[in-house]
PDB file of N, CA and C in Angstrom:
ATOM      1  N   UNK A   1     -12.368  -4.454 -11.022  1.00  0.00           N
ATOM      2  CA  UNK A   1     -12.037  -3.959  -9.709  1.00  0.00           C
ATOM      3  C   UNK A   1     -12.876  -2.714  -9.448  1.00  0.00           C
ATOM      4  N   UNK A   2     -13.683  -2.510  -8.298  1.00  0.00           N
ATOM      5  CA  UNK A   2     -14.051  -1.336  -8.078  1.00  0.00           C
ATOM      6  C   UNK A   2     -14.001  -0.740  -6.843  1.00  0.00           C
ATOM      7  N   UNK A   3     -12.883  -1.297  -5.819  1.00  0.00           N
ATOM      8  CA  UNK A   3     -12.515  -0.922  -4.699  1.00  0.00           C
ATOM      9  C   UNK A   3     -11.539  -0.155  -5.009  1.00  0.00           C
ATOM     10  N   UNK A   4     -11.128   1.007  -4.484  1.00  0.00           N
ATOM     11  CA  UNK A   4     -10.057   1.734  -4.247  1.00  0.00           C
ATOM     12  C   UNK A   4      -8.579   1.126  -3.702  1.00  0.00           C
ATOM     13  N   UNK A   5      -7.622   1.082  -4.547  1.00  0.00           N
ATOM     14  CA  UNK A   5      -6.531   0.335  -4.791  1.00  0.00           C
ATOM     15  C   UNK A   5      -5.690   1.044  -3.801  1.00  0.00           C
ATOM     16  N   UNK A   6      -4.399   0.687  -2.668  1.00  0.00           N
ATOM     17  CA  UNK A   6      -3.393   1.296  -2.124  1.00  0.00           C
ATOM     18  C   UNK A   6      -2.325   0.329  -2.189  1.00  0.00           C
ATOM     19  N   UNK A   7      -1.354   0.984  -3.078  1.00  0.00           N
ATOM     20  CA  UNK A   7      -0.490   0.057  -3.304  1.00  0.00           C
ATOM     21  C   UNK A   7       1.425   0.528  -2.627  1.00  0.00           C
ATOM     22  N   UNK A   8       1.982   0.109  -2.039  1.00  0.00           N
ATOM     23  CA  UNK A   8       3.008   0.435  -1.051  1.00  0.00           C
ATOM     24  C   UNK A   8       4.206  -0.935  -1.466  1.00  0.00           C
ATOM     25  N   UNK A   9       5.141   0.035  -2.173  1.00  0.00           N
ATOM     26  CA  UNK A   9       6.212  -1.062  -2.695  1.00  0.00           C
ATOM     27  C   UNK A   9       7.330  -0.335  -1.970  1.00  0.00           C
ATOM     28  N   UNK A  10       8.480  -1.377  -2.323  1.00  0.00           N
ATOM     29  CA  UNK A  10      10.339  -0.996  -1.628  1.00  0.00           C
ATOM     30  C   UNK A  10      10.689  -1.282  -3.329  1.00  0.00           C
ATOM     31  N   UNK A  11      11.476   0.209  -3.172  1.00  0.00           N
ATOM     32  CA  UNK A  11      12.073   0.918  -4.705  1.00  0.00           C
ATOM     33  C   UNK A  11      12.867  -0.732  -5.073  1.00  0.00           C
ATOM     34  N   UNK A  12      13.247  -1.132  -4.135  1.00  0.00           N
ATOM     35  CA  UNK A  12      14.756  -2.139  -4.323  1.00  0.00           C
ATOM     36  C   UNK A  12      14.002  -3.420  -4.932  1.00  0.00           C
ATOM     37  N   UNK A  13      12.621  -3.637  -4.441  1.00  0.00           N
ATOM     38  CA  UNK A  13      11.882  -4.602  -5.014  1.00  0.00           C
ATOM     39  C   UNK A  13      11.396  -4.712  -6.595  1.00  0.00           C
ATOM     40  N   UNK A  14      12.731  -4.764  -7.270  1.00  0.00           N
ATOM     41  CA  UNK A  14      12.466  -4.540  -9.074  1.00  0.00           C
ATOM     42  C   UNK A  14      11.418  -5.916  -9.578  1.00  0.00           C
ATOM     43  N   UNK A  15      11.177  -6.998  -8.610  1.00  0.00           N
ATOM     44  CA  UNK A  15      10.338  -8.002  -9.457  1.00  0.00           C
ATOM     45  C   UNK A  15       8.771  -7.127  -9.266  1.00  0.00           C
ATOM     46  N   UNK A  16       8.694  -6.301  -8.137  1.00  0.00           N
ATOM     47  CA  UNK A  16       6.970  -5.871  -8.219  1.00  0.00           C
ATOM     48  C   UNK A  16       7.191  -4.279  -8.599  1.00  0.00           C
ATOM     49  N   UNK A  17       8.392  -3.381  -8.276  1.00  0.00           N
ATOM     50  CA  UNK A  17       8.071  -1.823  -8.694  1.00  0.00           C
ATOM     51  C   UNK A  17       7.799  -2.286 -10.429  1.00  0.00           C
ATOM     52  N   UNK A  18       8.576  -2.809 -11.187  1.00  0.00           N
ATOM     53  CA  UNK A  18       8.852  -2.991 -12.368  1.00  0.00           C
ATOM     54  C   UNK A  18       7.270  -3.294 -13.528  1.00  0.00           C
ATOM     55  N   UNK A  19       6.588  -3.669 -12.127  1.00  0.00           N
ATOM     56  CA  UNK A  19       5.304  -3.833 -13.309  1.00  0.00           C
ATOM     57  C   UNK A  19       4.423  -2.512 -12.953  1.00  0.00           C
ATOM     58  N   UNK A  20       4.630  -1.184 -11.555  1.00  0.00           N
ATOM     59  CA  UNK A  20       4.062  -0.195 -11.413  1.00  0.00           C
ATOM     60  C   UNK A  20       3.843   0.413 -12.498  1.00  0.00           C
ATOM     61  N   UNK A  21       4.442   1.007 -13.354  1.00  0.00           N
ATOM     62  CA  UNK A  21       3.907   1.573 -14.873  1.00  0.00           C
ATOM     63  C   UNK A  21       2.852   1.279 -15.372  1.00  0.00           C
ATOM     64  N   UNK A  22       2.785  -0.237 -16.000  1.00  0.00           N
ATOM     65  CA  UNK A  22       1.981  -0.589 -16.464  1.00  0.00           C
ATOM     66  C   UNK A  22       0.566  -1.144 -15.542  1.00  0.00           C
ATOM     67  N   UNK A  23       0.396  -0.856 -14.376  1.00  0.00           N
ATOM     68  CA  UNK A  23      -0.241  -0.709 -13.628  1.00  0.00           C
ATOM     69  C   UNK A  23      -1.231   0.327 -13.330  1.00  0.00           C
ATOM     70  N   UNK A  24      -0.298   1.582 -13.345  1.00  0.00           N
ATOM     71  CA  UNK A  24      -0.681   2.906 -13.252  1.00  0.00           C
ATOM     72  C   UNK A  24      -1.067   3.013 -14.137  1.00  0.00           C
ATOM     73  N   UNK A  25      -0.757   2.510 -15.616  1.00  0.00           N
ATOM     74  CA  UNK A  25      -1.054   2.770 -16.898  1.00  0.00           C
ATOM     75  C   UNK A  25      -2.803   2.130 -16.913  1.00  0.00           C
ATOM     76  N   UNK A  26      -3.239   1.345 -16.595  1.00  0.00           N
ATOM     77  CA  UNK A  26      -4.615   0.197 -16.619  1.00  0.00           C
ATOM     78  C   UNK A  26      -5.449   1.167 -14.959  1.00  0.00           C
ATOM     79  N   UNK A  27      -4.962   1.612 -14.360  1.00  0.00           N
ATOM     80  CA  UNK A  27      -5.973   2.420 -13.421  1.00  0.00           C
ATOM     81  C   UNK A  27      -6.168   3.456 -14.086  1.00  0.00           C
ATOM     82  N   UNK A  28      -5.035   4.215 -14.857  1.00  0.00           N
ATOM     83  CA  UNK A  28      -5.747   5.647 -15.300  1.00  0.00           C
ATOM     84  C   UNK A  28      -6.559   5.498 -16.733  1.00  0.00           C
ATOM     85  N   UNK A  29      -6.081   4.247 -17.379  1.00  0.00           N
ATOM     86  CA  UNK A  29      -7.241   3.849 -18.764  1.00  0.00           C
ATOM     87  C   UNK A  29      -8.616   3.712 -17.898  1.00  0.00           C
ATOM     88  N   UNK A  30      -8.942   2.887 -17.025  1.00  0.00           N
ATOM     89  CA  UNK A  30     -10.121   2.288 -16.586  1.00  0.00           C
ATOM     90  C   UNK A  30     -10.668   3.139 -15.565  1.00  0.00           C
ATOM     91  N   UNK A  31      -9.553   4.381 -15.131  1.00  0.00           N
ATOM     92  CA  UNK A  31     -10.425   5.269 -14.398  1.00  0.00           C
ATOM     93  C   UNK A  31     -10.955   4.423 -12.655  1.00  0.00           C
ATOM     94  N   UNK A  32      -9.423   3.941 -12.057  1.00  0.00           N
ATOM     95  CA  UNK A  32     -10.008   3.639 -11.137  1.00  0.00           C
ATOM     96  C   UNK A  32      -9.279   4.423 -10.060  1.00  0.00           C
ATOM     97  N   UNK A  33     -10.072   3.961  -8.418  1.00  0.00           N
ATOM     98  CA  UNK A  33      -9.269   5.102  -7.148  1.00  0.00           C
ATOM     99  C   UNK A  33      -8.058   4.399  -6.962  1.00  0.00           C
ATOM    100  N   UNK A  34      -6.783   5.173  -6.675  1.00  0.00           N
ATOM    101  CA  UNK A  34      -5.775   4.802  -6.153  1.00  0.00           C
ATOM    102  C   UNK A  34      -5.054   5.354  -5.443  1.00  0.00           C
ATOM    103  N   UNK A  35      -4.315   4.781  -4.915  1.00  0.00           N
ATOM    104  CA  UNK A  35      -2.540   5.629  -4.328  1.00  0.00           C
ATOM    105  C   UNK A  35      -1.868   4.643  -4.503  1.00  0.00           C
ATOM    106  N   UNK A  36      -0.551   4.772  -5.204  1.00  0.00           N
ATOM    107  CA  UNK A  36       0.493   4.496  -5.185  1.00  0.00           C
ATOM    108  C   UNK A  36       1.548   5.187  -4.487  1.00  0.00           C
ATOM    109  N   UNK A  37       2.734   4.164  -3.739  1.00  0.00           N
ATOM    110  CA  UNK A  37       3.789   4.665  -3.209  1.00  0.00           C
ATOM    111  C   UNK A  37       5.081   3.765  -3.638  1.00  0.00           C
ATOM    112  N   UNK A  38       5.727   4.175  -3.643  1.00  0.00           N
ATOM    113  CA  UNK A  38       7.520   3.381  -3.905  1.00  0.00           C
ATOM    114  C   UNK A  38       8.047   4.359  -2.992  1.00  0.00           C
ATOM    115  N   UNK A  39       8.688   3.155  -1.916  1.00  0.00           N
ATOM    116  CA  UNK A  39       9.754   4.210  -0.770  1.00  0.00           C
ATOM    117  C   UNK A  39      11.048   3.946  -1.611  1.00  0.00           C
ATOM    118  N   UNK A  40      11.727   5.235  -1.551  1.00  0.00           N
ATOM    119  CA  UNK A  40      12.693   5.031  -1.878  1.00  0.00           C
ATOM    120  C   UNK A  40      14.456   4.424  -1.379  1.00  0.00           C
ATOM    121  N   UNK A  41      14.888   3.310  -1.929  1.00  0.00           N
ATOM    122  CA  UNK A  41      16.302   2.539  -1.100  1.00  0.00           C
ATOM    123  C   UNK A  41      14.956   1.674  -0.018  1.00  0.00           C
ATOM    124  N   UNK A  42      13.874   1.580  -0.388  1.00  0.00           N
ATOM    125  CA  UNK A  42      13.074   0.167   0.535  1.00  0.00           C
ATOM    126  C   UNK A  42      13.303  -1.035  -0.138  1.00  0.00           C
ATOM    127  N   UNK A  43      13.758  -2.232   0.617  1.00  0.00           N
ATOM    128  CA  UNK A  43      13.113  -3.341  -0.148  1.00  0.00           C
ATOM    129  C   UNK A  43      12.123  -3.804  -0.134  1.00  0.00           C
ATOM    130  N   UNK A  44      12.134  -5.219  -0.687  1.00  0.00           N
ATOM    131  CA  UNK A  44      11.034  -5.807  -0.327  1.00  0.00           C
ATOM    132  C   UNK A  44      10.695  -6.712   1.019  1.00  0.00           C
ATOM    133  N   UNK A  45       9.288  -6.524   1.382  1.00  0.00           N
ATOM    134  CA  UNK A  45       9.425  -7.147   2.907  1.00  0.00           C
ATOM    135  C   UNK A  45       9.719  -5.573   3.940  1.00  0.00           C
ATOM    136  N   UNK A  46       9.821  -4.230   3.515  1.00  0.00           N
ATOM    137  CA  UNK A  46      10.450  -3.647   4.293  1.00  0.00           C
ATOM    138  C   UNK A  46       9.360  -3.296   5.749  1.00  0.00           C
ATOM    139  N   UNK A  47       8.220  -4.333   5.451  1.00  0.00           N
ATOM    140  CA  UNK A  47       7.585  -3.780   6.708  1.00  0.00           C
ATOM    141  C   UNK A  47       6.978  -5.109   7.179  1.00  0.00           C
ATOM    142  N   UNK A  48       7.995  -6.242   6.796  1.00  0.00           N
ATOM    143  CA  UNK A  48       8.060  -7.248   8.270  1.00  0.00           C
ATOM    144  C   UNK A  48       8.923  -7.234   9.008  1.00  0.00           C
ATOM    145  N   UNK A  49       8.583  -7.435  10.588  1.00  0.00           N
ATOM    146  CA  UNK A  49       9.616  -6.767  11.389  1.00  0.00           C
ATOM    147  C   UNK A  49      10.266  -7.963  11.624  1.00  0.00           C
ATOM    148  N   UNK A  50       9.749  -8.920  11.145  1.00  0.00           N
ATOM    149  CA  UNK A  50      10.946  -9.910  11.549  1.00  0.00           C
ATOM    150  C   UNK A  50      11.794 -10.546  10.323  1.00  0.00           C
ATOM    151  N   UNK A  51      11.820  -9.678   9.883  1.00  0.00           N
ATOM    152  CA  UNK A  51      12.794 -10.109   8.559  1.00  0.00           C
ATOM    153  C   UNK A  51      14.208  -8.940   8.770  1.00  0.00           C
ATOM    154  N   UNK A  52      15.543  -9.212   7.864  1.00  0.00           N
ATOM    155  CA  UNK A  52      16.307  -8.373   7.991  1.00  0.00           C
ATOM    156  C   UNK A  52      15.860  -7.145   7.032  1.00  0.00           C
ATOM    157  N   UNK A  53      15.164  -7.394   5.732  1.00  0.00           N
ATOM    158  CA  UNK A  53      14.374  -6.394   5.596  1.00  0.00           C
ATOM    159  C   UNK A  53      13.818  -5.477   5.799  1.00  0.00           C
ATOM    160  N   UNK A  54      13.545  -5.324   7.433  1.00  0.00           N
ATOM    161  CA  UNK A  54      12.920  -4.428   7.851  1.00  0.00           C
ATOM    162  C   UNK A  54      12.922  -3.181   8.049  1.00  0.00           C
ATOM    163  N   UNK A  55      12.312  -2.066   7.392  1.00  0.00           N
ATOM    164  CA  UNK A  55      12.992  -0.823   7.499  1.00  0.00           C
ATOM    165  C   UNK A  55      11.422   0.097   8.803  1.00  0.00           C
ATOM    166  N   UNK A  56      11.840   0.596   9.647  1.00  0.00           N
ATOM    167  CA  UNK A  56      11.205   0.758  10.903  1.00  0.00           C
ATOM    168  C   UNK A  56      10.363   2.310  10.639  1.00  0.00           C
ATOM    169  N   UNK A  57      10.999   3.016   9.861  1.00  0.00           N
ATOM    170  CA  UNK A  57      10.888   4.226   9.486  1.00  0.00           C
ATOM    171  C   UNK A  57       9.780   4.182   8.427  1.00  0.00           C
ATOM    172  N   UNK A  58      10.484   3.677   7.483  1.00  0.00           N
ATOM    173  CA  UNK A  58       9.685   3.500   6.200  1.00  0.00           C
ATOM    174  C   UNK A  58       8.294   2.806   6.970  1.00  0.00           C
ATOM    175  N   UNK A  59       8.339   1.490   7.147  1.00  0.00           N
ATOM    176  CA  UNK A  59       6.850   0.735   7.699  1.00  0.00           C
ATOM    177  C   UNK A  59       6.076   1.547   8.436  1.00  0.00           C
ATOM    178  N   UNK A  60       6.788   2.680   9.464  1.00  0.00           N
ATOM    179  CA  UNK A  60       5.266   3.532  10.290  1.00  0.00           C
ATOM    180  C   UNK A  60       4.554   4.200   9.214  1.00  0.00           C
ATOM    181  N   UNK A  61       5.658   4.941   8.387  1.00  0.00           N
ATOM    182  CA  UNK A  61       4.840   5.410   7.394  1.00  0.00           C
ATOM    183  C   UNK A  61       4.203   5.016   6.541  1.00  0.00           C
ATOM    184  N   UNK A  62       4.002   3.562   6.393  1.00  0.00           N
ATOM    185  CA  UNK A  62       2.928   3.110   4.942  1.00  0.00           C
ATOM    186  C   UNK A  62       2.420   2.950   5.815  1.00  0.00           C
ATOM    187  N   UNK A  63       2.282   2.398   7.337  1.00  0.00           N
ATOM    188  CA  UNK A  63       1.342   2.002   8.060  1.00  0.00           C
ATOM    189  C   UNK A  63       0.120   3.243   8.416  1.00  0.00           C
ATOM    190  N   UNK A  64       0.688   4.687   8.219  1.00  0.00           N
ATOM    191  CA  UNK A  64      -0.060   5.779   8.780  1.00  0.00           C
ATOM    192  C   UNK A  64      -0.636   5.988   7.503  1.00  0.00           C
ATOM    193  N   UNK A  65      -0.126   5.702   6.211  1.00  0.00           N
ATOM    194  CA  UNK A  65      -0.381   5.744   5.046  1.00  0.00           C
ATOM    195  C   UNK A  65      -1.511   4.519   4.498  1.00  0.00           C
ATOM    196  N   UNK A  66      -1.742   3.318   5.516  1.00  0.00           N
ATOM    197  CA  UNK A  66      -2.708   2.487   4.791  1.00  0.00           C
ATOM    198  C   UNK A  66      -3.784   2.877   6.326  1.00  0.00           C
ATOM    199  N   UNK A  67      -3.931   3.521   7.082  1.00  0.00           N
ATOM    200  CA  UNK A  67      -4.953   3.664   8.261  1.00  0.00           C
ATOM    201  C   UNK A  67      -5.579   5.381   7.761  1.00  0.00           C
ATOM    202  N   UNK A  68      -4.657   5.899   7.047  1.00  0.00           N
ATOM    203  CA  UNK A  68      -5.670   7.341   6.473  1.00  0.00           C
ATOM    204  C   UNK A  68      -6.263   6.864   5.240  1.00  0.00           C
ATOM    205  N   UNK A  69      -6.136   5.914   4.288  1.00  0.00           N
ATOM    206  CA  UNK A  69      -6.305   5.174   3.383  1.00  0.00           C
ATOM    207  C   UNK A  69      -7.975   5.072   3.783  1.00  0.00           C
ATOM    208  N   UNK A  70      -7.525   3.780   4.124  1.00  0.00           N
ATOM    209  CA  UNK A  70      -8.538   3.193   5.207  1.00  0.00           C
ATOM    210  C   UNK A  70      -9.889   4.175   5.457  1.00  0.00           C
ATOM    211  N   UNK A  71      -9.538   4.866   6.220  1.00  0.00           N
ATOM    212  CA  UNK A  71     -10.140   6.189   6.768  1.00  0.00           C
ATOM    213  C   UNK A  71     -10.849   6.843   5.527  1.00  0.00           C
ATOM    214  N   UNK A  72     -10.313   7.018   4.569  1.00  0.00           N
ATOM    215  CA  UNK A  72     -11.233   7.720   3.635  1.00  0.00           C
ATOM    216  C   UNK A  72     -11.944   7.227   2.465  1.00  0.00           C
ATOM    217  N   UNK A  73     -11.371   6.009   2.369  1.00  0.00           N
ATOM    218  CA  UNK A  73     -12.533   4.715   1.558  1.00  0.00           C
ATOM    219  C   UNK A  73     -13.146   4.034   2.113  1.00  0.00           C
ATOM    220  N   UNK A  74     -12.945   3.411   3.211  1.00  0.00           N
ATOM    221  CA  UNK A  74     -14.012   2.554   3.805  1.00  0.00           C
ATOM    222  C   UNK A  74     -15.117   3.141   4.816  1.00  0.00           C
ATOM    223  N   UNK A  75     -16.539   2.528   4.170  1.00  0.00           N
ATOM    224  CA  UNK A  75     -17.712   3.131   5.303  1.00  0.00           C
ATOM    225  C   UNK A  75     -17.886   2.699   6.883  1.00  0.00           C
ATOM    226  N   UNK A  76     -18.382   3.291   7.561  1.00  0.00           N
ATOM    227  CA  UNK A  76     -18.293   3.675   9.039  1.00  0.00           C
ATOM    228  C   UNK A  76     -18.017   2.034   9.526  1.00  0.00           C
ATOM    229  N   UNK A  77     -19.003   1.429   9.032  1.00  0.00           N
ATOM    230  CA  UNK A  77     -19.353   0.146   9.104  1.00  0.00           C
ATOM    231  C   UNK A  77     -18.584  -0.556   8.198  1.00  0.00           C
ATOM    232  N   UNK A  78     -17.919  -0.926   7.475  1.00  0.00           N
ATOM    233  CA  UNK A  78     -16.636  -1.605   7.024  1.00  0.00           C
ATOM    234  C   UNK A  78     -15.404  -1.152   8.017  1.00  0.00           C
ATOM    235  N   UNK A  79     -15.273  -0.488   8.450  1.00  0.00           N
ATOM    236  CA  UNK A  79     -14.165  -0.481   9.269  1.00  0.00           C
ATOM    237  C   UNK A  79     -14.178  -0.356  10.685  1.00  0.00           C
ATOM    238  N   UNK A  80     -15.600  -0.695  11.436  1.00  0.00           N
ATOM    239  CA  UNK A  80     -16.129  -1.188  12.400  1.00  0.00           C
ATOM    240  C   UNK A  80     -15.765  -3.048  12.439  1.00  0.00           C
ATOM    241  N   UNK A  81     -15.956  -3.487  11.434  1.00  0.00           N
ATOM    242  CA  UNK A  81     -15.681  -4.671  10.893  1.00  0.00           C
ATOM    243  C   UNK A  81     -14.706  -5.414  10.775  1.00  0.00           C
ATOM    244  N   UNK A  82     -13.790  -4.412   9.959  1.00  0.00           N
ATOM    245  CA  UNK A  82     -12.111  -4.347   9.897  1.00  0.00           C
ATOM    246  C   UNK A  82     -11.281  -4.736  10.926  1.00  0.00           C
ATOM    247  N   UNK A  83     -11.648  -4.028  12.187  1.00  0.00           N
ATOM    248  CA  UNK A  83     -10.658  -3.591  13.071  1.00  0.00           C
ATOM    249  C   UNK A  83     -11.621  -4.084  14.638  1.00  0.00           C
ATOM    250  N   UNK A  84     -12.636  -4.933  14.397  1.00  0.00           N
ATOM    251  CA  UNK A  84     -12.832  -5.466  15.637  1.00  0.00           C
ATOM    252  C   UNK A  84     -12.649  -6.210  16.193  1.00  0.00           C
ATOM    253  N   UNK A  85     -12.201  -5.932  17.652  1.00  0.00           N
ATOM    254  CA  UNK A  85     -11.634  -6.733  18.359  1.00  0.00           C
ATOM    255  C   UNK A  85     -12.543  -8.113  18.707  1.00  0.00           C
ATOM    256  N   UNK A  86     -11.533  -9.148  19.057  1.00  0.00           N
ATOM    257  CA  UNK A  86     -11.962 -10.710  18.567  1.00  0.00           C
ATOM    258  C   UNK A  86     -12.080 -11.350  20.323  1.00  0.00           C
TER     259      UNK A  86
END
């Protein structure tokens, strides 16, 4: 892997927080870019809005959290790319 990793879990989601450790553990051996987040009392799914899942609060914020992301790993032109309109 040599893209910069952003990873955004719901605390309540124990089948995917549960392998974060050993996750975090293999980016900081191999020395790669990341962010990790676990909202806390999120589940999983908490940022489809059409699920009962949905937590409205939590989702703006990974959402403002994967567009500054965004913003500071990807070049001018990858995210010209990204985000053009069709």
């Amino acid at each position: 892997m040599n893209a910069a990793l952003l990873g955004q879990y719901g605390e309540q989601d124990a089948g995917t927080t549960g392998g974060v450790p050993r996750l975090l553990t293999a980016l900081l051996q191999y020395r790669k870019s990341y962010e990790l987040h676990v909202y806390q009392g999120a589940p999983h799914a908490f940022n489809n809005d059409t699920a009962t899942s949905y937590r409205p609060i939590v989702a703006c914020d990974a959402w403002a959290k994967t567009l500054a992301f965004f913003g500071r790993t990807l070049s001018t032109q990858s995210r010209n790319v990204l985000f053009r309109a069709k």
